[in-house]
Protein backbone atom coordinates (compact mmCIF):
# COMPACT_ATOMS: atom_id res chain seq x y z
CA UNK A 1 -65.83 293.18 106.53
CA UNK A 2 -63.26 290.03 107.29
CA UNK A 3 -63.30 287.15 105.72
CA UNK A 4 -61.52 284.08 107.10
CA UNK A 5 -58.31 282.82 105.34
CA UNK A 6 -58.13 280.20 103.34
CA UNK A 7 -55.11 278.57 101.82
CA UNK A 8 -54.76 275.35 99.13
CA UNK A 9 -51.49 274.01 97.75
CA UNK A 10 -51.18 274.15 94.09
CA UNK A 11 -49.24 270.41 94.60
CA UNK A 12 -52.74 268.30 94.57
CA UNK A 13 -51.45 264.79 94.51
CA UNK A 14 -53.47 261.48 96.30
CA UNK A 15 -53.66 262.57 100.24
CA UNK A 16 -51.41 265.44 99.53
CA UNK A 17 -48.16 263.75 99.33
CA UNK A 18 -44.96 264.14 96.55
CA UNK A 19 -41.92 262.42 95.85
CA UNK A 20 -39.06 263.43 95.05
CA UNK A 21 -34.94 262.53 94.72
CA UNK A 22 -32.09 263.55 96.90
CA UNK A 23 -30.55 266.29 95.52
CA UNK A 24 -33.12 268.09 93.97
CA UNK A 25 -35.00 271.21 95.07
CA UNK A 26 -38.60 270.55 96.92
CA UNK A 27 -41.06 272.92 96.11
CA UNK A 28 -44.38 273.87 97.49
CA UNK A 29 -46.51 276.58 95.87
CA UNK A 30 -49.73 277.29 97.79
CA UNK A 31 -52.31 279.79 97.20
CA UNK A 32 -53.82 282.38 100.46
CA UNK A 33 -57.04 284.16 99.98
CA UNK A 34 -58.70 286.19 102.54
CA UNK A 35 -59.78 289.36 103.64
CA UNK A 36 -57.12 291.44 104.63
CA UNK A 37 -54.66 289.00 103.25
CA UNK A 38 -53.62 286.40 105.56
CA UNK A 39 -49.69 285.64 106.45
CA UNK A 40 -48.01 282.56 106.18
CA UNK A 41 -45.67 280.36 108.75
CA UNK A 42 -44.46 276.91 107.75
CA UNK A 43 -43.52 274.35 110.13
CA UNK A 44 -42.04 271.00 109.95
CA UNK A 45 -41.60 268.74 112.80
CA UNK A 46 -43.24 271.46 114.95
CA UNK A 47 -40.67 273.84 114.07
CA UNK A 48 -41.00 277.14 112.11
CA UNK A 49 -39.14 276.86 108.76
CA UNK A 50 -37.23 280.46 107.99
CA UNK A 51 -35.41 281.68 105.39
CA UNK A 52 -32.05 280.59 106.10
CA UNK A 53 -29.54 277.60 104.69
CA UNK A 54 -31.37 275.15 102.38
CA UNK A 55 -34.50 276.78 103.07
CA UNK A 56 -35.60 279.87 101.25
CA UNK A 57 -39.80 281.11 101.84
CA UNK A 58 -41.33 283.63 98.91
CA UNK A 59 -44.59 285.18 100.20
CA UNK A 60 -45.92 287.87 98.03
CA UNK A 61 -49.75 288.87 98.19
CA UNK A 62 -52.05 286.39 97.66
CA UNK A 63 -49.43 283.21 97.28
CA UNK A 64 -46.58 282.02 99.26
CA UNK A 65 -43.86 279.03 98.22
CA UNK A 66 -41.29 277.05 100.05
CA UNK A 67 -38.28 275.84 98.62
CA UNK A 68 -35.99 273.84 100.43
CA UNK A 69 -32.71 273.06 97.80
CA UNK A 70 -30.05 270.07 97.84
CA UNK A 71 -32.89 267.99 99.00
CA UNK A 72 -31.51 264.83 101.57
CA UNK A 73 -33.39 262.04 103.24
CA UNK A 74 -33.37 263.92 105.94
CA UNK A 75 -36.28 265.95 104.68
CA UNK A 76 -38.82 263.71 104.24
CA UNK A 77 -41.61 264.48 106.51
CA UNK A 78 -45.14 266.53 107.24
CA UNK A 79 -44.74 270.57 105.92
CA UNK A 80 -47.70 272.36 107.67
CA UNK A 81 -48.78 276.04 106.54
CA UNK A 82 -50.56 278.11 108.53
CA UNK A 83 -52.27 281.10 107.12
CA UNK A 84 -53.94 283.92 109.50
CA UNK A 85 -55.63 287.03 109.49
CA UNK A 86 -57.99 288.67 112.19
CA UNK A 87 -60.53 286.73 111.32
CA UNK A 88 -58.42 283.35 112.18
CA UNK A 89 -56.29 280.79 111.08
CA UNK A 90 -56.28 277.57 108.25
CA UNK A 91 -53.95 274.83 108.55
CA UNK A 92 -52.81 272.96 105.85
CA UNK A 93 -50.45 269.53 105.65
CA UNK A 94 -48.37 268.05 102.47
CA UNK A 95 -46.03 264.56 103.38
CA UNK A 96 -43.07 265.10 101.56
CA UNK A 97 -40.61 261.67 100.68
CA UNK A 98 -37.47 262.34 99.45
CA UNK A 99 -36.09 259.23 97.46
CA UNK A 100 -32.12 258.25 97.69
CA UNK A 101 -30.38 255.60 97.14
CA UNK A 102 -30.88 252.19 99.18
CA UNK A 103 -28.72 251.31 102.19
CA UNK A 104 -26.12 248.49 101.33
CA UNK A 105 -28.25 245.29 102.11
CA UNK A 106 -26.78 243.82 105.89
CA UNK A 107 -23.54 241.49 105.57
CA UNK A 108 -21.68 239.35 106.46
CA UNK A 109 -22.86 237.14 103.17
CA UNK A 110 -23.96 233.62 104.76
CA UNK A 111 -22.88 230.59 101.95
CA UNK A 112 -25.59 228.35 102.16
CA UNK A 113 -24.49 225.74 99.46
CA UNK A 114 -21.56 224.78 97.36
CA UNK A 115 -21.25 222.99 94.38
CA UNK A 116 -19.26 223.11 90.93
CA UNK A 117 -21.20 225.36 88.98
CA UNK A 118 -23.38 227.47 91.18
CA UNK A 119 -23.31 228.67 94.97
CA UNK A 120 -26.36 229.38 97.33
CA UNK A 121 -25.71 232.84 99.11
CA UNK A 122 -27.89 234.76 101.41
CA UNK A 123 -28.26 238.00 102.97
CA UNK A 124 -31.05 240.71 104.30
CA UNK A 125 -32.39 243.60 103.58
CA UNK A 126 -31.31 247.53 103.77
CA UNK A 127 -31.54 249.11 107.10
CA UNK A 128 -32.95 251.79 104.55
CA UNK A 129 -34.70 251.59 101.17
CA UNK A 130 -34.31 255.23 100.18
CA UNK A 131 -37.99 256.21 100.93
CA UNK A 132 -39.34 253.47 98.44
CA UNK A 133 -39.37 249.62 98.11
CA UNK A 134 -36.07 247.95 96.85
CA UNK A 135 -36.90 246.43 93.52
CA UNK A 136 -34.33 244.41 92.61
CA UNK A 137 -30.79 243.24 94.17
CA UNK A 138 -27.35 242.88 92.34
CA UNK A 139 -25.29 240.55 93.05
CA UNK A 140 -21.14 240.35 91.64
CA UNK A 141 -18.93 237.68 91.87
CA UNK A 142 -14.93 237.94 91.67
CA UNK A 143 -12.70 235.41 91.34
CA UNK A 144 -9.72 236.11 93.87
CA UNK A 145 -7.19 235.36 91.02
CA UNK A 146 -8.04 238.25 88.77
CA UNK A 147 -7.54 241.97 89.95
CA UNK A 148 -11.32 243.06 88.31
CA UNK A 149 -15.06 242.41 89.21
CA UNK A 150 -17.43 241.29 86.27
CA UNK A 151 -20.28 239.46 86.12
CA UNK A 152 -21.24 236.59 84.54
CA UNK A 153 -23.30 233.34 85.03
CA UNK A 154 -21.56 229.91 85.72
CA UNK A 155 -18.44 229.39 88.20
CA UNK A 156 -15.74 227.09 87.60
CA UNK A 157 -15.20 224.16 89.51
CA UNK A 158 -11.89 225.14 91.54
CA UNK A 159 -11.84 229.17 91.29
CA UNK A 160 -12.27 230.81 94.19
CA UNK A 161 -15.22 233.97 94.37
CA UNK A 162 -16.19 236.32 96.58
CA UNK A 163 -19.68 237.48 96.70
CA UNK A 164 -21.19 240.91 97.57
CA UNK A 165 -24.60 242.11 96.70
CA UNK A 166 -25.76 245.68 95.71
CA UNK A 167 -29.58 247.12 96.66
CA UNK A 168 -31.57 248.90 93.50
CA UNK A 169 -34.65 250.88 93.46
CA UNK A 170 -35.87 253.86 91.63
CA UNK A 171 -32.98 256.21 92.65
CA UNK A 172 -30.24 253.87 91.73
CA UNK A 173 -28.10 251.29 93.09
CA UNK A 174 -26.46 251.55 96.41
CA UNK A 175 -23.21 250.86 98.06
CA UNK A 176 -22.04 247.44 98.10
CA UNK A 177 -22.60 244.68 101.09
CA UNK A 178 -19.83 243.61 103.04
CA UNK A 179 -17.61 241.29 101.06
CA UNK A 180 -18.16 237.38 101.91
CA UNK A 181 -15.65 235.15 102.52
CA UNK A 182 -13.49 233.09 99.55
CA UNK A 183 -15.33 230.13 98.74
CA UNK A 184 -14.15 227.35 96.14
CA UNK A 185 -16.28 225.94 93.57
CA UNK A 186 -16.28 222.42 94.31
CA UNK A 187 -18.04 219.22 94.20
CA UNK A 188 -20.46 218.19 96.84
CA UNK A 189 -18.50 215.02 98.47
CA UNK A 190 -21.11 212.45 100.62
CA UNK A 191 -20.62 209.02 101.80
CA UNK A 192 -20.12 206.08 99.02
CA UNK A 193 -22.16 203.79 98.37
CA UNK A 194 -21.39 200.38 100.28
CA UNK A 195 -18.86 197.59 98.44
CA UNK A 196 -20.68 194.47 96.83
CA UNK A 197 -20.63 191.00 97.04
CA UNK A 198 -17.84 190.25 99.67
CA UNK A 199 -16.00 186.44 99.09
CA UNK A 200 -13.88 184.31 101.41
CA UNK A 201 -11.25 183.79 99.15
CA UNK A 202 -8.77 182.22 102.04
CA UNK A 203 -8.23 181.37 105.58
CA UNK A 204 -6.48 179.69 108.73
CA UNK A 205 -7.14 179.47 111.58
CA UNK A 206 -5.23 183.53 111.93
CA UNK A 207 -6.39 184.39 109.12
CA UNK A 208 -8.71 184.82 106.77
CA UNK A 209 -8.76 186.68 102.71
CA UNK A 210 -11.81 188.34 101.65
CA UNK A 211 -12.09 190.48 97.93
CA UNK A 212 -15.15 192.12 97.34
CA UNK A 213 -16.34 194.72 94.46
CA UNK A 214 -15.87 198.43 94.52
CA UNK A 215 -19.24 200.43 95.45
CA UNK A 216 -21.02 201.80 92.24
CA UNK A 217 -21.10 205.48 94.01
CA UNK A 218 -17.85 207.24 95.31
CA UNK A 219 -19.62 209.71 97.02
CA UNK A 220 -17.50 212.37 94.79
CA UNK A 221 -14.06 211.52 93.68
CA UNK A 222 -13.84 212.01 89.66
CA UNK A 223 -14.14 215.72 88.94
CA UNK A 224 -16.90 217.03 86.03
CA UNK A 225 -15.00 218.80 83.01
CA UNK A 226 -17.07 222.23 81.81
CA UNK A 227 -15.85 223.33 78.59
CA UNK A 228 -17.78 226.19 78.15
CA UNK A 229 -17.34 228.48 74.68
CA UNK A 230 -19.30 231.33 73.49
CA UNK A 231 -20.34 230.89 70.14
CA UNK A 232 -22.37 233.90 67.19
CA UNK A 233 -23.74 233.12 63.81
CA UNK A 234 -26.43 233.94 61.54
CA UNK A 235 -28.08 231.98 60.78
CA UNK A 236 -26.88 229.43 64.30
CA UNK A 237 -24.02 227.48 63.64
CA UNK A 238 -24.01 223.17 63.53
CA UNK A 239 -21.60 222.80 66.52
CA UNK A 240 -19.43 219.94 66.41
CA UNK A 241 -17.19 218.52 69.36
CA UNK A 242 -13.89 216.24 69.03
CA UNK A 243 -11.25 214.79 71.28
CA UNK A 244 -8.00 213.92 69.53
CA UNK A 245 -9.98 214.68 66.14
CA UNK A 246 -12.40 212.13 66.92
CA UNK A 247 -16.07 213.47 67.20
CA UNK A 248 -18.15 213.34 70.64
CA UNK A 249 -21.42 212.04 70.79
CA UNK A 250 -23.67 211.96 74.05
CA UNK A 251 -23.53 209.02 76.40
CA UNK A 252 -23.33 208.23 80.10
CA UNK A 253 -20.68 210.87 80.44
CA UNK A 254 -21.21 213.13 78.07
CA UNK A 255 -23.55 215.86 78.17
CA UNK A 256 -23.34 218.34 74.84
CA UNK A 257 -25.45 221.71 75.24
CA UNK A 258 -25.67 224.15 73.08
CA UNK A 259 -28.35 227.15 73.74
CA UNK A 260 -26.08 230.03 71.83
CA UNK A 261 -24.48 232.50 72.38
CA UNK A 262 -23.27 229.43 74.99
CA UNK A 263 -22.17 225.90 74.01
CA UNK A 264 -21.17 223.48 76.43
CA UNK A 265 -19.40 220.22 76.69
CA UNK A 266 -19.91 218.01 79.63
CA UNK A 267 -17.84 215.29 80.51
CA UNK A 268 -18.65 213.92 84.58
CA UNK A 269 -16.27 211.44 86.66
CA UNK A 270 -12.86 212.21 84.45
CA UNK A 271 -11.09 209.70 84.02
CA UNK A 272 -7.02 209.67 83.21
CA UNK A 273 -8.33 208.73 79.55
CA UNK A 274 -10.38 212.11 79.14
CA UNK A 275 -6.33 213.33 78.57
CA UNK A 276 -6.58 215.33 74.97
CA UNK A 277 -6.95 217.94 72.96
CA UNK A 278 -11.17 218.95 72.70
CA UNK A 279 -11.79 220.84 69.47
CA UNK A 280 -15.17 222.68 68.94
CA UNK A 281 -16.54 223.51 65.36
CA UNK A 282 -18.92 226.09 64.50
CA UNK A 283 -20.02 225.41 60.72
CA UNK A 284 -22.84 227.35 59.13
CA UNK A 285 -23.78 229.02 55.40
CA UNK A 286 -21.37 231.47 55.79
CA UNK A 287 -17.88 229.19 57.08
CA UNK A 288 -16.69 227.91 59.69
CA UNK A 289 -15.04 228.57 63.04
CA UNK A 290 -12.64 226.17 65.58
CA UNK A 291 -11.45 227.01 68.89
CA UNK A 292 -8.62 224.00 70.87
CA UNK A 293 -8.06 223.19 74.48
CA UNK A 294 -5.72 220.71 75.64
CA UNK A 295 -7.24 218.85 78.91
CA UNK A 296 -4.85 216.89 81.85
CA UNK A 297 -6.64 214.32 84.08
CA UNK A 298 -4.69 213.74 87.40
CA UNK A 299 -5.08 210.44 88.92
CA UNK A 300 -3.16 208.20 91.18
CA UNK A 301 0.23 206.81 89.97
CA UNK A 302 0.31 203.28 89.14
CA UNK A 303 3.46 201.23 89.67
CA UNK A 304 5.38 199.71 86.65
CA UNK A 305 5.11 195.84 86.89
CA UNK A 306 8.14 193.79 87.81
């Protein structure tokens, strides 16, 4: 007598589906039975598969496997086997996603905001993401004056960066983005505030003297100066800051953070007498440590009296 063919794939995942990453070897081991033994075809796309290139089919009695090596994107896509005998035929389908890296997310890098210390960028997503959802996106900063990439948190006010942004998912990381433009850390400049309390101080009948007060915003002018140092201890050290070995406390000016490894000093609108040398101190149980920078305010000349 004949009995029909029937045919199950030894791969039983959720809705008969696997994943797998580019450059590894795909295969599919599926089980025949029927009397007489049924043959097998597979098919992708509506194509037969043979045993030729990356492809390489192993049918011996009652089992038959494909293997398709060097795996690529490419490949990802519905495998059907067909087994027959006189009796007729059984179709089985596996989905097969083959997981690569992500396309480079799509550039040109838009600069959305500027400031001293941190820079709004933007961009969208992969064309591609490798046959699974990107997870996670890295971006890297370089500073045009240095020949190497790194990164790091915090800009400097004046450097110039460049930003490009990598895609990540389970396969890896991909290519970069196109580069984006230079951009230099700087301050935000808006309008001032408006002067205050305007006097008649003289007139004529052509002409007439008026003084007022300087507005109490600039809009921008003095710069902020970031002293940032990187500081290790055990147990944390007291951190002290001085200017011309005189010790800084906190006031209108002068922000002190210190949330280690990173200890910052913050001094906003410099002014020409911010000139000096800044000392930090790291003191614990164990000793001590100093570090020195010497700081120049620019300002506007002023003439020498008469």
């Amino acid at each position: 007598h004949i009995i029909p063919p029937r045919c199950t794939i030894t791969i039983l995942l959720h809705d008969l589906s696997i994943s797998v990453k580019s450059g590894s070897t795909i295969t599919l081991p599926a089980k025949m039975m029927g009397i007489p033994l049924p043959t097998a075809k597979w098919m992708s796309d509506g194509k037969d598969i043979t045993n030729e290139g990356r492809y390489h089919i192993e049918s011996v009695e009652s089992s038959t496997v494909l293997s398709i090596s060097d795996c690529q994107r490419a490949d990802t896509g519905e495998y059907v086997l067909t087994v027959s005998n006189p009796a007729g035929s059984k179709t089985v389908a596996l989905h097969v996603t083959v997981l690569d890296l992500p396309g480079p997310p799509i550039g040109p890098i838009n600069i959305l905001e500027v400031t001293p210390d941190h820079m709004m960028i933007q961009w969208r997503a992969p064309k591609d993401d490798g046959g699974t959802p990107v997870t996670n996106y890295v971006v890297e900063k370089k500073d045009v004056k240095k020949p190497w990439e790194y990164r790091v948190s915090g800009l400097f006010e004046g450097n110039i960066y460049e930003f490009r942004v990598f895609a990540e998912n389970v396969a890896g990381i991909s290519e970069p983005s196109l580069t984006s433009d230079p951009v230099k850390a700087t301050r935000a400049i808006t309008k001032p505030g408006p002067p205050g309390n305007p006097k008649l101080k003289d007139w004529s009948k052509s002409y007439a003297d008026i003084c007022w007060t300087k507005p109490t915003r600039d809009g921008g002018t003095g710069q902020i100066i970031s002293l940032i140092c990187r500081v290790k201890g055990r147990p944390d050290p007291e951190i002290t800051w001085t200017k011309d070995a005189r010790a800084l406390s906190r006031d209108k000016r002068t922000e002190i953070n210190s949330s280690f490894p990173l200890c910052e000093l913050v001094i906003s609108d410099a002014i020409r007498s911010d000139y000096g040398k800044y000392a930090i101190c790291a003191k614990n149980s164990s000793g001590q440590a100093q570090a020195t920078i010497v700081v120049n305010v620019l300002d506007t000349p002023v003439p020498n009296p008469q």
